[in-house]
N, C-alpha and C. Protein backbone atom coordinates (compact mmCIF):
# COMPACT_ATOMS: atom_id res chain seq x y z
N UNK A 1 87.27 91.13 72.37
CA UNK A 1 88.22 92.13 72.83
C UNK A 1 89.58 91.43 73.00
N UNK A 2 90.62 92.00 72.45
CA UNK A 2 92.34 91.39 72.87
C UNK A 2 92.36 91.71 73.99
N UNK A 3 93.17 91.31 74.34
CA UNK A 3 94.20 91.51 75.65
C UNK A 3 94.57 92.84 75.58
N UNK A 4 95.39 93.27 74.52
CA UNK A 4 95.65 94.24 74.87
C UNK A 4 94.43 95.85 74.43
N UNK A 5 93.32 95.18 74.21
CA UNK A 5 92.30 96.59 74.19
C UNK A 5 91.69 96.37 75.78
N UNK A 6 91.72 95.08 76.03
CA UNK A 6 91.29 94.74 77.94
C UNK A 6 92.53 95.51 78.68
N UNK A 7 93.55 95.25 78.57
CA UNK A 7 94.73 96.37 79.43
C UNK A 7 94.99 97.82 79.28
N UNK A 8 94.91 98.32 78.22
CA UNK A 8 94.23 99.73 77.33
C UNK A 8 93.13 100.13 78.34
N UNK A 9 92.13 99.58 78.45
CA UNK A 9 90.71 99.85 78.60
C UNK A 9 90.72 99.60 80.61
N UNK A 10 91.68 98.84 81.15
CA UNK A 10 92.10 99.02 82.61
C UNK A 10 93.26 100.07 82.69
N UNK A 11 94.01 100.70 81.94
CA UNK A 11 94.90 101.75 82.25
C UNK A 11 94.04 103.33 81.92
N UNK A 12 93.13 103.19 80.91
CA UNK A 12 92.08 104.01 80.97
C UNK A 12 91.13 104.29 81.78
N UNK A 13 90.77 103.87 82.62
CA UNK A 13 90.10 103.72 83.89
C UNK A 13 90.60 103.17 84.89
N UNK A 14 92.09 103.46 85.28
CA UNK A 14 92.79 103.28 86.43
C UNK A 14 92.26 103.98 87.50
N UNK A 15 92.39 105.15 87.70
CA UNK A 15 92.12 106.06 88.59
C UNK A 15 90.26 106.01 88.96
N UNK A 16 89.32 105.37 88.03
CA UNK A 16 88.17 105.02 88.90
C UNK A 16 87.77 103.52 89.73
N UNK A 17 88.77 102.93 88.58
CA UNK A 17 88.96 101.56 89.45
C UNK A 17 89.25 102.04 90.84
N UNK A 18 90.63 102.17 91.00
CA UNK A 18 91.41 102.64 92.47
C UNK A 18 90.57 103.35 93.23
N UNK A 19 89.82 104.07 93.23
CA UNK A 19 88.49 104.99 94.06
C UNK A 19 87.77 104.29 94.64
N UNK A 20 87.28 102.90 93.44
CA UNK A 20 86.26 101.81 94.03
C UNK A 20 86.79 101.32 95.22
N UNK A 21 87.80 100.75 94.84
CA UNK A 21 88.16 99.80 95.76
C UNK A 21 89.13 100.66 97.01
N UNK A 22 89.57 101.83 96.88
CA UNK A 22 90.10 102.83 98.54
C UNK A 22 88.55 103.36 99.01
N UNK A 23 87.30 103.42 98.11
CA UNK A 23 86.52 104.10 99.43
C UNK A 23 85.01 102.70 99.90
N UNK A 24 85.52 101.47 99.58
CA UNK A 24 84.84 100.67 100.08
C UNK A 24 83.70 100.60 99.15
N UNK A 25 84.04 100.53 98.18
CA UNK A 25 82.75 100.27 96.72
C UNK A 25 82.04 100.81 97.49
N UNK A 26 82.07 102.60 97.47
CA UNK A 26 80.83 103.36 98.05
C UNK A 26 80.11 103.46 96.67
N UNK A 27 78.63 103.22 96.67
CA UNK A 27 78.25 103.45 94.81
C UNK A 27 76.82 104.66 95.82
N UNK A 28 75.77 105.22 94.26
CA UNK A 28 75.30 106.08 94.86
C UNK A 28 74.10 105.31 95.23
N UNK A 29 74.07 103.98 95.72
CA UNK A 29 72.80 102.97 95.77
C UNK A 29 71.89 104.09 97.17
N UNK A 30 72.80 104.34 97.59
CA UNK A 30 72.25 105.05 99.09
C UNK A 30 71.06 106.68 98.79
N UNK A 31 71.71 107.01 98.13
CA UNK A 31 71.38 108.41 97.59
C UNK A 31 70.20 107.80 96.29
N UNK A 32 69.93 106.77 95.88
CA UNK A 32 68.89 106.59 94.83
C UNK A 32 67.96 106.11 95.91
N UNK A 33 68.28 105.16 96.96
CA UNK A 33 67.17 105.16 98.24
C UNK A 33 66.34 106.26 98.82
N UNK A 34 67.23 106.83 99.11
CA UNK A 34 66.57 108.79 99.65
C UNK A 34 65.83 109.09 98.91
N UNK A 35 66.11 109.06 97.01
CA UNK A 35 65.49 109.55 96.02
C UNK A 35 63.89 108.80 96.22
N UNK A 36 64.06 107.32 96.34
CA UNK A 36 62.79 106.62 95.74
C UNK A 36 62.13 107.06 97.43
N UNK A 37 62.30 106.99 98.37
CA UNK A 37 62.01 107.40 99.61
C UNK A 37 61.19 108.63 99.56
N UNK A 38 61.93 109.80 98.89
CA UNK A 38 61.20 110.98 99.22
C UNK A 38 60.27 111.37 98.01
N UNK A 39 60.15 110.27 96.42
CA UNK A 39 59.30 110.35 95.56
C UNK A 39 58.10 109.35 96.30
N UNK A 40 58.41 108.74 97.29
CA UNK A 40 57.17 108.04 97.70
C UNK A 40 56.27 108.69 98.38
N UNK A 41 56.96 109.25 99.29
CA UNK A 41 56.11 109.98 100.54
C UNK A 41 55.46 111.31 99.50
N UNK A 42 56.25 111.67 98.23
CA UNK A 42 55.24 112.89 97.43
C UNK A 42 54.49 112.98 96.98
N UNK A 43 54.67 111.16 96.42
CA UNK A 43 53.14 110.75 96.34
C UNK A 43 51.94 110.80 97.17
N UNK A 44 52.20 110.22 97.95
CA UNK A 44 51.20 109.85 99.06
C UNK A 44 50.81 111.08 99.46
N UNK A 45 51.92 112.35 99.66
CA UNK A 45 51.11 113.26 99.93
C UNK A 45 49.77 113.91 98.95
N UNK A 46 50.58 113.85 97.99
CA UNK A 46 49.61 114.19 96.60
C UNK A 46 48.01 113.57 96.47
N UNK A 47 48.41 112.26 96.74
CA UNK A 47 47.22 111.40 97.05
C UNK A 47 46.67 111.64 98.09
N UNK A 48 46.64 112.06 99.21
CA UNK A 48 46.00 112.34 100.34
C UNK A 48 45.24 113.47 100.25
C-alpha cells in the first residue's frame, strides 16, 4: 500500500476512527457477552 492509498484510506474512515477514540473504544465485546451468556443458559435449559 502507498502512502498515499494509507492517507486516502484514513480520510475515508475519518469519522469512524474519531467515534473510536471520543467514546472510549466502546466496541460491541459487551453485547457479544450477553449474547454467549444468554445462548448458554438456553442451553442448559434445553438440556435440563
Amino acid at each position: 500500500m502507498s502512502v498515499q492509498g494509507f492517507v486516502s484510506m484514513l480520510q475515508d474512515h475519518k469519522e469512524g476512527i474519531c467515534n473510536f477514540a471520543k467514546y472510549d473504544r466502546l466496541t460491541s465485546s459487551i453485547i457479544e457477552a450477553g449474547n454467549v451468556s444468554i445462548g448458554l443458559a438456553l442451553l442448559r435449559f434445553v438440556e435440563s
